[in-house]
C-alpha atoms as a PDB file:
ATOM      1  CA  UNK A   1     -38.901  12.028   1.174  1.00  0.00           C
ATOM      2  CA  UNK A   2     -35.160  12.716   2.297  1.00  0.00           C
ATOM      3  CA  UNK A   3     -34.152  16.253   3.028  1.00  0.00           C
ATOM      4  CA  UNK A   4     -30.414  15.437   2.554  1.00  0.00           C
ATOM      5  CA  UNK A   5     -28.707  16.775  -0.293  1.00  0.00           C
ATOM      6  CA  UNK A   6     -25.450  16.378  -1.745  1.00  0.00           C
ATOM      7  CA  UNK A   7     -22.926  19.439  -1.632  1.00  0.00           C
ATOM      8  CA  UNK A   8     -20.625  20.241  -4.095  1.00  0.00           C
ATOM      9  CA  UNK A   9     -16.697  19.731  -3.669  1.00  0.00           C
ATOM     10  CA  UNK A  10     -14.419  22.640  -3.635  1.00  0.00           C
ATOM     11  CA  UNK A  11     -11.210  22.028  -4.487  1.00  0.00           C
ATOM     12  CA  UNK A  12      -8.665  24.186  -3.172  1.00  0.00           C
ATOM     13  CA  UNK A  13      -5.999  25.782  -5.615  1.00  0.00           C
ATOM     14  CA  UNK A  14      -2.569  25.106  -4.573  1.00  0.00           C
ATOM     15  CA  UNK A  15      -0.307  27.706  -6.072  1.00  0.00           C
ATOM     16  CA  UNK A  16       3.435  27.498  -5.808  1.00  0.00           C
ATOM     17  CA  UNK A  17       5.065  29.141  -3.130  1.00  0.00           C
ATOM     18  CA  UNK A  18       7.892  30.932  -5.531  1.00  0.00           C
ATOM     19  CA  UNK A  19      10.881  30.176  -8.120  1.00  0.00           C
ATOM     20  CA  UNK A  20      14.458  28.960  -6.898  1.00  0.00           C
ATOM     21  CA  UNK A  21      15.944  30.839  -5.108  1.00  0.00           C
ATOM     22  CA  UNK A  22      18.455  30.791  -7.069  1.00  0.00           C
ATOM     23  CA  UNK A  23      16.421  32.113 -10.178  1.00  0.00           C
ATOM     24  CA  UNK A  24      15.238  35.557  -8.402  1.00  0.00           C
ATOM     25  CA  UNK A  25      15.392  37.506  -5.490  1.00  0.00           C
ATOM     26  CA  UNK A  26      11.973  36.588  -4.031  1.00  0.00           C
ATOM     27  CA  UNK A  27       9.043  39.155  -3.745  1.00  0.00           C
ATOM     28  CA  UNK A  28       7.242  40.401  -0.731  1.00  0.00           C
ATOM     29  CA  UNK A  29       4.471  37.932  -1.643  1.00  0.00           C
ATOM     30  CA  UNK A  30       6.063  35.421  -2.211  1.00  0.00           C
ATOM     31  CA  UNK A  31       8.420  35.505   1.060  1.00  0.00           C
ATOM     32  CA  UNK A  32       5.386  35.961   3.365  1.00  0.00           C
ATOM     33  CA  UNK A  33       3.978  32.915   1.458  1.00  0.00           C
ATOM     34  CA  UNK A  34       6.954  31.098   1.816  1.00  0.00           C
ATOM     35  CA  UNK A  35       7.888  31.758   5.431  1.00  0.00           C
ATOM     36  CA  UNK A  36       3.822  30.648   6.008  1.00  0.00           C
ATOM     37  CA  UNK A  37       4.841  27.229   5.218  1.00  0.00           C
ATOM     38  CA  UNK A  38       8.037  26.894   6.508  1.00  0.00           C
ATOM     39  CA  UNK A  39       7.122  28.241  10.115  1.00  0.00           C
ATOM     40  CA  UNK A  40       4.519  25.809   9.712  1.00  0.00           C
ATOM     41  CA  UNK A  41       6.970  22.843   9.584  1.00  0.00           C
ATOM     42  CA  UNK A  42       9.399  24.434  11.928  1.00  0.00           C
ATOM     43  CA  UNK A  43       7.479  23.060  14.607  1.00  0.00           C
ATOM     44  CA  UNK A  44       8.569  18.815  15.520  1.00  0.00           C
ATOM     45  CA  UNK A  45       4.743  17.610  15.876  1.00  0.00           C
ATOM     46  CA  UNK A  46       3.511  19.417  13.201  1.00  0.00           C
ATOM     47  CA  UNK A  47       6.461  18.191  11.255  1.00  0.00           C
ATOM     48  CA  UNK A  48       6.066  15.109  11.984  1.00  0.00           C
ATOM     49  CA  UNK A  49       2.076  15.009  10.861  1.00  0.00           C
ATOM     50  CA  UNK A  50       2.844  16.386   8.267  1.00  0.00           C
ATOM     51  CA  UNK A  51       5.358  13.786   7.420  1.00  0.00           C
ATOM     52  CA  UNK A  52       3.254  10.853   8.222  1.00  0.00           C
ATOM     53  CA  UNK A  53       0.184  11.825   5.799  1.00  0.00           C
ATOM     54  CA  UNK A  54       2.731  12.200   3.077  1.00  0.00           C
ATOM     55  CA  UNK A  55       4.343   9.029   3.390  1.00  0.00           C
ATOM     56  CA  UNK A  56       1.095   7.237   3.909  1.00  0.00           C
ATOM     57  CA  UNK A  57      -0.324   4.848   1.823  1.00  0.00           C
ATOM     58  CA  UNK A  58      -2.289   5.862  -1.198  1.00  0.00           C
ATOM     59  CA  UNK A  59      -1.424   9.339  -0.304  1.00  0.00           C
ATOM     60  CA  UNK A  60      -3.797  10.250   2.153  1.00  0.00           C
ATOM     61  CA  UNK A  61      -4.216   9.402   6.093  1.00  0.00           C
ATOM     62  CA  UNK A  62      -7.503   9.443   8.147  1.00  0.00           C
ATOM     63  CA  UNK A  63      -6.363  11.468  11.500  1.00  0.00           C
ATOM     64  CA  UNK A  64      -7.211   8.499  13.691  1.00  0.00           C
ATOM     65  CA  UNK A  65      -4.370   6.788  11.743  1.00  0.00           C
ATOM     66  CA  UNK A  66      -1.639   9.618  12.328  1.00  0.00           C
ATOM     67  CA  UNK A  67      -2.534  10.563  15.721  1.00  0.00           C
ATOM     68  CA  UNK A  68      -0.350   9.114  17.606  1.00  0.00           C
ATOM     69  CA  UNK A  69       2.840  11.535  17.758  1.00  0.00           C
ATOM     70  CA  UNK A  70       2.804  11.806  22.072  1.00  0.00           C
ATOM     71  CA  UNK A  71       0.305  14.770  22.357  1.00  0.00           C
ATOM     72  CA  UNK A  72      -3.615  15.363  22.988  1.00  0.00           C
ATOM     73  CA  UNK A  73      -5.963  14.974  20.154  1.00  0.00           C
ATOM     74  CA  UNK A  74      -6.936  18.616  20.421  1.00  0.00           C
ATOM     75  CA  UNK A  75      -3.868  19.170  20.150  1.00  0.00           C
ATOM     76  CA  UNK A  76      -2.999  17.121  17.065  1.00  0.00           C
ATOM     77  CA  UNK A  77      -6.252  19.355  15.485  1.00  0.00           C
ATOM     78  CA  UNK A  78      -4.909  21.946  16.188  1.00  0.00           C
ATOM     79  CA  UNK A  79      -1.423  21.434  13.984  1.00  0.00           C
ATOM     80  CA  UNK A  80      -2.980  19.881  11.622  1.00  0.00           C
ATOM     81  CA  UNK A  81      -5.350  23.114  11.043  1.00  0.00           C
ATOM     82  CA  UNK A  82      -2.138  25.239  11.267  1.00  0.00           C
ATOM     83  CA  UNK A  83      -0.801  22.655   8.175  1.00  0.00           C
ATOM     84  CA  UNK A  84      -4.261  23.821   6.459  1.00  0.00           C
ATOM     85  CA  UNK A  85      -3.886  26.985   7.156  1.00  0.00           C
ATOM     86  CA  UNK A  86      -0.393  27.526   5.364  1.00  0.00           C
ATOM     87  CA  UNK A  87      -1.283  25.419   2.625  1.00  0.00           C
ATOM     88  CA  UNK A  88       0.831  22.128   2.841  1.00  0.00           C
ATOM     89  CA  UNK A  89      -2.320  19.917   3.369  1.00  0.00           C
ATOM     90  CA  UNK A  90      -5.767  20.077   2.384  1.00  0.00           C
ATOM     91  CA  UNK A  91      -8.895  17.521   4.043  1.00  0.00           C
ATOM     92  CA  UNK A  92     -11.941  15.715   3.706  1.00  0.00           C
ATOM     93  CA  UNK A  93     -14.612  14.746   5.555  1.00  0.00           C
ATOM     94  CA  UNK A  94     -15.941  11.481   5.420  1.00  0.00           C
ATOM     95  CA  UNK A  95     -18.533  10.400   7.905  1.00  0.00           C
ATOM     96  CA  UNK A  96     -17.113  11.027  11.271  1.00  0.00           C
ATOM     97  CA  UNK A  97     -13.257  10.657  10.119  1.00  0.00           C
ATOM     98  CA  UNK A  98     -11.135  13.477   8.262  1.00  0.00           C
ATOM     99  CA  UNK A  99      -8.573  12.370   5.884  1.00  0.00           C
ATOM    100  CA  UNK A 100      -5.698  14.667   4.750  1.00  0.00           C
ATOM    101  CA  UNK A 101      -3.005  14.865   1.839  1.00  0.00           C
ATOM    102  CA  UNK A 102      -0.065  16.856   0.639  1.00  0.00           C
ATOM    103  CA  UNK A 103      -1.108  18.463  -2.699  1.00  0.00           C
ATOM    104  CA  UNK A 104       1.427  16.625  -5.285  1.00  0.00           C
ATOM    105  CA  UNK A 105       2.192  20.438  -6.391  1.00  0.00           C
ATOM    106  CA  UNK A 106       3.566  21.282  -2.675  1.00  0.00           C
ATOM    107  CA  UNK A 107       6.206  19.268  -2.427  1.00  0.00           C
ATOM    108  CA  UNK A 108       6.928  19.641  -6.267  1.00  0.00           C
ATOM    109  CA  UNK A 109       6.979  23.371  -5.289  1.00  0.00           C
ATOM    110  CA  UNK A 110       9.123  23.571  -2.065  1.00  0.00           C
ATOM    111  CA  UNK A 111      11.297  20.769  -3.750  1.00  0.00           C
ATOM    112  CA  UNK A 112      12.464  23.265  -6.328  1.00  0.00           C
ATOM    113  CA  UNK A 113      12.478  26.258  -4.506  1.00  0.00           C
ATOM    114  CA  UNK A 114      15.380  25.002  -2.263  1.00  0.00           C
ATOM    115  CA  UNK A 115      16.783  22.874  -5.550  1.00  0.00           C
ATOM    116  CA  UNK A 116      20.034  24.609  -6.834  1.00  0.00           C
ATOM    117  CA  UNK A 117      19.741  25.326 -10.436  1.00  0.00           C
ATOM    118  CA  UNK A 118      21.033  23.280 -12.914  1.00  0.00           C
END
């Protein structure tokens, strides 16, 4: 008999980063939140990661398919866990691989926070 067992899935809750910013001044929160995710982005490889798993096909990308962006694959774990870490991307195991996404809601959400209003 197999000792293996299947584990649940957690899925993480993406909440928006904030309104417009030209609805509200924003709140404490809501700037630490914000600045989170855009000091995340403000660096070029993490940028660029984070790029290429949301232009990927079907959404998501296994790392070895966006690992290529000219630095060390501990080093490409390490931005990518920085890009989990401020909520832009969440991940899945699969066997040996990890495949990422961009939450539909984050870019819906930093899409409208720098949109002017209407």
């Amino acid at each position: 008999m197999s000792k293996l067992r299947s584990l649940p899935v957690l899925e993480q809750a993406v909440v928006p980063c904030c309104p417009p910013l030209t609805e509200r001044p924003l709140s404490a929160e809501e700037a630490e939140r914000t600045a989170k995710m855009f000091k995340a982005l403000g660096d070029p490889v993490r940028l660029r990661l984070f790029s290429a798993v949301a232009s990927h096909e079907g959404g998501e990308a296994c790392v070895c398919d966006i690992s290529d962006v000219g630095v060390s694959q501990p080093t490409v774990s390490h931005h990518l866990k920085k890009l989990r870490e401020a909520g832009l991307l969440s991940s899945e195991r699969r066997g040996t691989w990890v495949y990422y996404r961009v939450e539909p809601s984050v870019l819906a959400a930093m899409g409208q926070l720098l949109s002017a209003a209407a």
